[in-house]
N, C-alpha and C. Protein backbone atom coordinates (compact mmCIF):
# COMPACT_ATOMS: atom_id res chain seq x y z
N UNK A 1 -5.14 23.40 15.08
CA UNK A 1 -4.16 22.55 14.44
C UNK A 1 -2.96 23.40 14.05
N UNK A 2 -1.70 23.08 14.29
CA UNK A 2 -0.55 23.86 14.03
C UNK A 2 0.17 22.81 12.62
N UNK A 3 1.11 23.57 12.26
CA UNK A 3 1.80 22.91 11.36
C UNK A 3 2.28 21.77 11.38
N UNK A 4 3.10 21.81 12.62
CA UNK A 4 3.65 20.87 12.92
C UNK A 4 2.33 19.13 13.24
N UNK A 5 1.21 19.39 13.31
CA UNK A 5 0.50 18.73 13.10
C UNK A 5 0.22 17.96 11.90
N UNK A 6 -0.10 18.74 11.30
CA UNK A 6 -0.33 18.33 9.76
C UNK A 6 0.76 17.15 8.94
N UNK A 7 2.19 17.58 9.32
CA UNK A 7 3.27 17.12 9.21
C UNK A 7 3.16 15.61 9.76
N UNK A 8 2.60 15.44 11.00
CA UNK A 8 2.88 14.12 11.85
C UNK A 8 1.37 13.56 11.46
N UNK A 9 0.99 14.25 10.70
CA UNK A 9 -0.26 13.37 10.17
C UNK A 9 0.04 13.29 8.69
N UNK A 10 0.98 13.87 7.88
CA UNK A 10 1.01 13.19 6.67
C UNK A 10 2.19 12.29 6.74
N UNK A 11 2.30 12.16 7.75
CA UNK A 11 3.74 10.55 7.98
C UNK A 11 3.44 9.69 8.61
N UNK A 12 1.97 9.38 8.71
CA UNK A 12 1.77 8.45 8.84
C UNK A 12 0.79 7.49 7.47
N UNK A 13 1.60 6.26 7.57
CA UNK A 13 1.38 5.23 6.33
C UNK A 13 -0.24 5.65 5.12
N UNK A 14 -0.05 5.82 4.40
CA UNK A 14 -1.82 6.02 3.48
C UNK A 14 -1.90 4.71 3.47
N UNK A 15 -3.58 4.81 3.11
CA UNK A 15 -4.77 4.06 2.78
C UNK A 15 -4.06 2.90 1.83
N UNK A 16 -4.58 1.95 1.87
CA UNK A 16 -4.52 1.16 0.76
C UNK A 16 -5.53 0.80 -0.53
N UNK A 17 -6.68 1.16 0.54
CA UNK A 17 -7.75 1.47 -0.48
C UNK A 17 -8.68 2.38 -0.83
N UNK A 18 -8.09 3.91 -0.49
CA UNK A 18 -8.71 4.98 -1.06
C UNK A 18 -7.74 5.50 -2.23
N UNK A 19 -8.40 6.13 -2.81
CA UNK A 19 -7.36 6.43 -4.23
C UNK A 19 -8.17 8.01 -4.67
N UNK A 20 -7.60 8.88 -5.58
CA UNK A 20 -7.91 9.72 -6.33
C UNK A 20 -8.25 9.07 -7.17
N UNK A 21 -9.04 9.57 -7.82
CA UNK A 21 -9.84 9.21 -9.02
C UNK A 21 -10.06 10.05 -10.05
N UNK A 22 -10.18 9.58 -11.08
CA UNK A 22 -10.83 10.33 -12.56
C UNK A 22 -12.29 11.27 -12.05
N UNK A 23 -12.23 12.22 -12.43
CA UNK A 23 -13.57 13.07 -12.99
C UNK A 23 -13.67 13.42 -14.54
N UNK A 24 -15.14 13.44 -14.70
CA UNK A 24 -15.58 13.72 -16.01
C UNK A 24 -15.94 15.50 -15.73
N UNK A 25 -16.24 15.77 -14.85
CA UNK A 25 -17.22 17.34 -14.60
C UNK A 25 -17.31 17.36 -13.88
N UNK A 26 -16.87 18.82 -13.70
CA UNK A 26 -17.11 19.65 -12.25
C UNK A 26 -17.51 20.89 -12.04
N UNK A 27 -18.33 21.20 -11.47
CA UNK A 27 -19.38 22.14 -11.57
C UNK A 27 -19.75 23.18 -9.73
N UNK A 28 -19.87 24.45 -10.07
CA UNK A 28 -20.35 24.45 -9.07
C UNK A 28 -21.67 25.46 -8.82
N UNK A 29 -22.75 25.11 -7.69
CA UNK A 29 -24.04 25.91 -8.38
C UNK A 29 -24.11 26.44 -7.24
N UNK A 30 -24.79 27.96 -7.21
CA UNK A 30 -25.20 27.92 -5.81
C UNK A 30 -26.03 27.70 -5.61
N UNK A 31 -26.77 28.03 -4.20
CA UNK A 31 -27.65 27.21 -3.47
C UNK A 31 -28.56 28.01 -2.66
N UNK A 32 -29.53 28.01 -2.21
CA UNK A 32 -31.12 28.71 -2.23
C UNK A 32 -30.65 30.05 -0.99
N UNK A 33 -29.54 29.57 -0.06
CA UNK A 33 -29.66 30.45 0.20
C UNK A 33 -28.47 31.38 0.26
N UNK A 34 -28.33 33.02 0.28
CA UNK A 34 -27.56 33.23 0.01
C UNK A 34 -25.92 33.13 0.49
N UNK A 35 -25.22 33.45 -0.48
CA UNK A 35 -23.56 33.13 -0.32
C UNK A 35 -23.21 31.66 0.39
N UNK A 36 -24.06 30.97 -0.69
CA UNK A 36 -23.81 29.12 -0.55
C UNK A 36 -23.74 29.03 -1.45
N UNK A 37 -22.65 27.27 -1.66
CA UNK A 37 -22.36 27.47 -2.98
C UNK A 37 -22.12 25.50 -2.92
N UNK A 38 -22.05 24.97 -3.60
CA UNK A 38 -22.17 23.76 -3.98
C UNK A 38 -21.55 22.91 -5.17
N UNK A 39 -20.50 21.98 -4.84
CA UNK A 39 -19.63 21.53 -5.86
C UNK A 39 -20.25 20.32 -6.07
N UNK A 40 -20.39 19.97 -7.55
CA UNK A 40 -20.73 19.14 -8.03
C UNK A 40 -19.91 18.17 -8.58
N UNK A 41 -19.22 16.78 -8.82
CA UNK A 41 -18.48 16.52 -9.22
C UNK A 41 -19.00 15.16 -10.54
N UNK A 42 -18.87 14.50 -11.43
CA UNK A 42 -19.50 13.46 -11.77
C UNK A 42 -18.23 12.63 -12.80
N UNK A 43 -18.32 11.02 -12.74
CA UNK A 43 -17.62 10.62 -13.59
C UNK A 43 -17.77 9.40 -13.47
N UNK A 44 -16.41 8.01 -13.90
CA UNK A 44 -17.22 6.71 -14.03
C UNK A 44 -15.60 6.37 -12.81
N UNK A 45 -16.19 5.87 -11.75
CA UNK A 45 -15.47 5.27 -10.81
C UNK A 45 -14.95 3.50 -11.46
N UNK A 46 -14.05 3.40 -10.80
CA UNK A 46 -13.34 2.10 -11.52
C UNK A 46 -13.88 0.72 -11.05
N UNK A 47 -14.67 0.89 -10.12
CA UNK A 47 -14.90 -0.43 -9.31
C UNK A 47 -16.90 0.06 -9.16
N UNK A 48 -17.33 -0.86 -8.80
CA UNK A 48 -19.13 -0.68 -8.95
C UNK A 48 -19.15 -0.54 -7.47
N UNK A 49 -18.76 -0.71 -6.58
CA UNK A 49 -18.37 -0.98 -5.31
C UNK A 49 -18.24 -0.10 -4.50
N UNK A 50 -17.31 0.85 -5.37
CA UNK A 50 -16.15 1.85 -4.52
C UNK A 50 -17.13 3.01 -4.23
N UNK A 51 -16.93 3.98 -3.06
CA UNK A 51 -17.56 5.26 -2.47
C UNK A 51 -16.97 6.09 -2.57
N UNK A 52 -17.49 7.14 -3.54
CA UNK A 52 -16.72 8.37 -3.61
C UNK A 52 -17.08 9.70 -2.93
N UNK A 53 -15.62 10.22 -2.40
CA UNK A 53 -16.30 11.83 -1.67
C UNK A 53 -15.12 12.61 -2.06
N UNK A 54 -15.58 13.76 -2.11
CA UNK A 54 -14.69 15.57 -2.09
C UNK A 54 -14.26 15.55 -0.76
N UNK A 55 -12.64 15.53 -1.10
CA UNK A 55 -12.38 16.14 0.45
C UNK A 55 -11.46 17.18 0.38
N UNK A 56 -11.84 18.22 0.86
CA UNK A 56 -11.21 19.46 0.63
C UNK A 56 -9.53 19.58 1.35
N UNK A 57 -8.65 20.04 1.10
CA UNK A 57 -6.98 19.57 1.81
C UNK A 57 -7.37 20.88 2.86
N UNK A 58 -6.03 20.62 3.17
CA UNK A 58 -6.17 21.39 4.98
C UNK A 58 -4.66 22.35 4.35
N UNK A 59 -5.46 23.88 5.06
CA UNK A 59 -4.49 25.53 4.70
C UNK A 59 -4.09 25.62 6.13
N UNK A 60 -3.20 26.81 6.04
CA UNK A 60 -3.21 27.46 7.43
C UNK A 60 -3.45 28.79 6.95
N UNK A 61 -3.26 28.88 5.50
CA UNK A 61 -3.88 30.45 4.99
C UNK A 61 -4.12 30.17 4.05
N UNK A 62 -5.53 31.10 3.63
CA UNK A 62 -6.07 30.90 2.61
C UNK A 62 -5.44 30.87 1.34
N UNK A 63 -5.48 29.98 0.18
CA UNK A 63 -5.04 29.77 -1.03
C UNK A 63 -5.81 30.31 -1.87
N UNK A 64 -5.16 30.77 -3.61
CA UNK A 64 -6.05 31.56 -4.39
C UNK A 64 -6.88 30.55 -4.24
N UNK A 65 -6.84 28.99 -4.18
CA UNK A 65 -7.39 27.85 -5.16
C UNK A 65 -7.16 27.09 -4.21
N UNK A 66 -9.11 26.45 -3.34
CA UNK A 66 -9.01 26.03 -2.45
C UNK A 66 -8.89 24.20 -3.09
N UNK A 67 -8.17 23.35 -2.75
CA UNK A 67 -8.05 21.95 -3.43
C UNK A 67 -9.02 21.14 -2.52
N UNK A 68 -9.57 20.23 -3.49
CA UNK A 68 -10.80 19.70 -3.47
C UNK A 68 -10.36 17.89 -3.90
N UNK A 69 -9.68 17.31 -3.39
CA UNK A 69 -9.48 15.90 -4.02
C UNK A 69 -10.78 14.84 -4.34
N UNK A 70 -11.39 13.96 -5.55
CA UNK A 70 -11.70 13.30 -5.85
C UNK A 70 -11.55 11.93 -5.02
N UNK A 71 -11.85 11.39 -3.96
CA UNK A 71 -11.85 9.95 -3.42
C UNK A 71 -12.43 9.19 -3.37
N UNK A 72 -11.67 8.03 -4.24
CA UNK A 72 -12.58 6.67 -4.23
C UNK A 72 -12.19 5.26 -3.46
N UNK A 73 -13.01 5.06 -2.31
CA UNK A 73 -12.64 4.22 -1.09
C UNK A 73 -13.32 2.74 -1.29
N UNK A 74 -12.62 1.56 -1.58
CA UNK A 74 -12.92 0.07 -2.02
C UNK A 74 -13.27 -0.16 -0.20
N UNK A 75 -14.04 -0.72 -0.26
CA UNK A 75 -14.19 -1.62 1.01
C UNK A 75 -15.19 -3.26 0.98
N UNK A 76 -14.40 -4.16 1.54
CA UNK A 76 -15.23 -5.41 1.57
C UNK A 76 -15.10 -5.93 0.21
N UNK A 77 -15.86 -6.65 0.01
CA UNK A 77 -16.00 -7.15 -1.15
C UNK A 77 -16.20 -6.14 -2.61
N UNK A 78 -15.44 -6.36 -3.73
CA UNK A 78 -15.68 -5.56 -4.53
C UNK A 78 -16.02 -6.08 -5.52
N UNK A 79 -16.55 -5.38 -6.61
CA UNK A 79 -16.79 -5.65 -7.99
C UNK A 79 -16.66 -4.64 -8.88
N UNK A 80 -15.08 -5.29 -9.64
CA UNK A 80 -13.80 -4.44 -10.46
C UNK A 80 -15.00 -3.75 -11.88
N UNK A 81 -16.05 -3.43 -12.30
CA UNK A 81 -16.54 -3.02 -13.42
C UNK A 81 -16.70 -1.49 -13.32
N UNK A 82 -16.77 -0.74 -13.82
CA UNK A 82 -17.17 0.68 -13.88
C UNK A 82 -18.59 1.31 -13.96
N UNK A 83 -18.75 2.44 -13.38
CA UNK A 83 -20.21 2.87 -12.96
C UNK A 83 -20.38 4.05 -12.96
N UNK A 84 -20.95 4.79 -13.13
CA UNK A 84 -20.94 5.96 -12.76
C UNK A 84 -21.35 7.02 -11.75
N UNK A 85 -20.75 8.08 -11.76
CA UNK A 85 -20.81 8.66 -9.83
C UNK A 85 -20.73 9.95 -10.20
N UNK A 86 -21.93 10.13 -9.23
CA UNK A 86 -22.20 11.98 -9.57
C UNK A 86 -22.01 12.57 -7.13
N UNK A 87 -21.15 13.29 -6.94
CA UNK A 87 -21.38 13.83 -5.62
C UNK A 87 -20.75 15.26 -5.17
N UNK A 88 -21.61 15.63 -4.45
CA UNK A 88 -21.90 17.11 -3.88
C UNK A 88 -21.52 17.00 -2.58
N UNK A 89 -20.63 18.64 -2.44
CA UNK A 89 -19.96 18.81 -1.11
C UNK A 89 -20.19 20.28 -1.43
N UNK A 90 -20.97 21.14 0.14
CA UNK A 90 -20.99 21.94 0.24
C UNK A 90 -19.85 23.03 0.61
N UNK A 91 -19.07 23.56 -0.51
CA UNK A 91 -18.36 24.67 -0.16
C UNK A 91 -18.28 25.77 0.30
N UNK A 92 -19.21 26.45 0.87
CA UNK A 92 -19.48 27.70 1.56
C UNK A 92 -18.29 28.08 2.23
N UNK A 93 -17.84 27.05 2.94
CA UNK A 93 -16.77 27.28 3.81
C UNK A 93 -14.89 27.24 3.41
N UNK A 94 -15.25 26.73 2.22
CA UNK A 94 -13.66 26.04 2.39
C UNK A 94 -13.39 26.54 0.94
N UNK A 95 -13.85 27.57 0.67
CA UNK A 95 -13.20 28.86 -0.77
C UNK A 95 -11.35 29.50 -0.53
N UNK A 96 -11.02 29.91 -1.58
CA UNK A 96 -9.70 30.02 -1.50
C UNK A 96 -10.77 31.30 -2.36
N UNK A 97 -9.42 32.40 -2.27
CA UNK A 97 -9.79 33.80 -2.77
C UNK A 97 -10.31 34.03 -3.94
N UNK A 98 -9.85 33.34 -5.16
CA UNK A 98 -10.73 33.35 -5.79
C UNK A 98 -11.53 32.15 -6.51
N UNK A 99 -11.39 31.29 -5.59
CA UNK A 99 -12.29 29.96 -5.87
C UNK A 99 -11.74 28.44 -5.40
N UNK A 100 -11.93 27.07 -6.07
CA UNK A 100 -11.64 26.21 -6.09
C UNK A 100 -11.17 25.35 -6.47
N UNK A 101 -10.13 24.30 -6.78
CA UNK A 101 -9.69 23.44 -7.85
C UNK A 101 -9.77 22.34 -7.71
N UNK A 102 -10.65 21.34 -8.43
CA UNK A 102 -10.86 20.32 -7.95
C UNK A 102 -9.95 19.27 -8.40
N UNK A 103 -9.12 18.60 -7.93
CA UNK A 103 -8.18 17.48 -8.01
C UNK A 103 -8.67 16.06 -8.41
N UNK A 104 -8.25 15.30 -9.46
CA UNK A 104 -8.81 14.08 -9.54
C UNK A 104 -7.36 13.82 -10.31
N UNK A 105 -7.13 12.33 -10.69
CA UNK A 105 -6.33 11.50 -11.16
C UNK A 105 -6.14 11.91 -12.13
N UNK A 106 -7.18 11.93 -13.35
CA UNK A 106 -6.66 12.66 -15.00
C UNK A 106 -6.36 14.16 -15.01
N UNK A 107 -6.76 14.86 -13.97
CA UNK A 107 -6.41 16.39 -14.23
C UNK A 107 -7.20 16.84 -12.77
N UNK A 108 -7.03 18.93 -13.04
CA UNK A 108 -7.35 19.26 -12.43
C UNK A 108 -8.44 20.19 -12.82
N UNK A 109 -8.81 21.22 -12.07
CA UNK A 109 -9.77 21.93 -12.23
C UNK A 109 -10.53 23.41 -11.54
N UNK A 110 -9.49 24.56 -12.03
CA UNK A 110 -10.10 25.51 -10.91
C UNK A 110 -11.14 26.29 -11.70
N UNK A 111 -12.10 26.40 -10.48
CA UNK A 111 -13.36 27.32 -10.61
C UNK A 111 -13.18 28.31 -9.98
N UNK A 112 -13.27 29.53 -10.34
CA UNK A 112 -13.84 30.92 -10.31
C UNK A 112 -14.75 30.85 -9.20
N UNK A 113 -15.21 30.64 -8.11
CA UNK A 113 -16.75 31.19 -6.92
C UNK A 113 -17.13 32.76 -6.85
N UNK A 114 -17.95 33.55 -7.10
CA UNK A 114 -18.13 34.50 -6.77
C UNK A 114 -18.08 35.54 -5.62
């Protein structure tokens, strides 16, 4: 992927129904085996409905602080009440030098990785 990629993919129209979202906690643990590492995220999504995932943004060089966005995707029928949402995305791969920051709607959040 070159730059100029990235570019002709952030001009084209966004989602209407994925959104950043609020987090309560974010955490990251590692994992059984070595130099794995595992982000934890948890909080109360706005809709009972909605599916949330970590999606890490796209570098062409590594950042101190690899960004990690919060997404919450409505589909079909919904139901507007609040719920709560705990989800894990394995970071092994997608570290910035000295860690990660996880992005959500009320704030942000960088972690330290070892």
């Amino acid at each position: 992927m070159q730059e100029a990629d990235l570019q002709a993919l952030q001009k084209l129209p966004p989602s209407t129904l994925c959104r950043i979202i609020n987090f309560d906690r974010a955490e990251v643990r590692p994992g059984i085996i070595p130099k794995t590492f595992f982000l934890i995220v948890s909080g109360q999504k706005p809709w009972l409905t909605m599916t949330v995932e970590l999606v890490p943004l796209i570098y062409f060089i590594q950042p101190d602080y690899w960004g990690i966005e919060v997404i919450g995707c409505q589909r079909g029928i919904g139901l507007p009440m609040q719920a709560p949402y705990s989800v894990a995305l394995d970071i092994s791969h997608v570290l910035g030098k000295y860690g990660i920051e996880v992005i959500g709607a009320n704030k942000t959040q960088q972690i330290k990785v070892p």
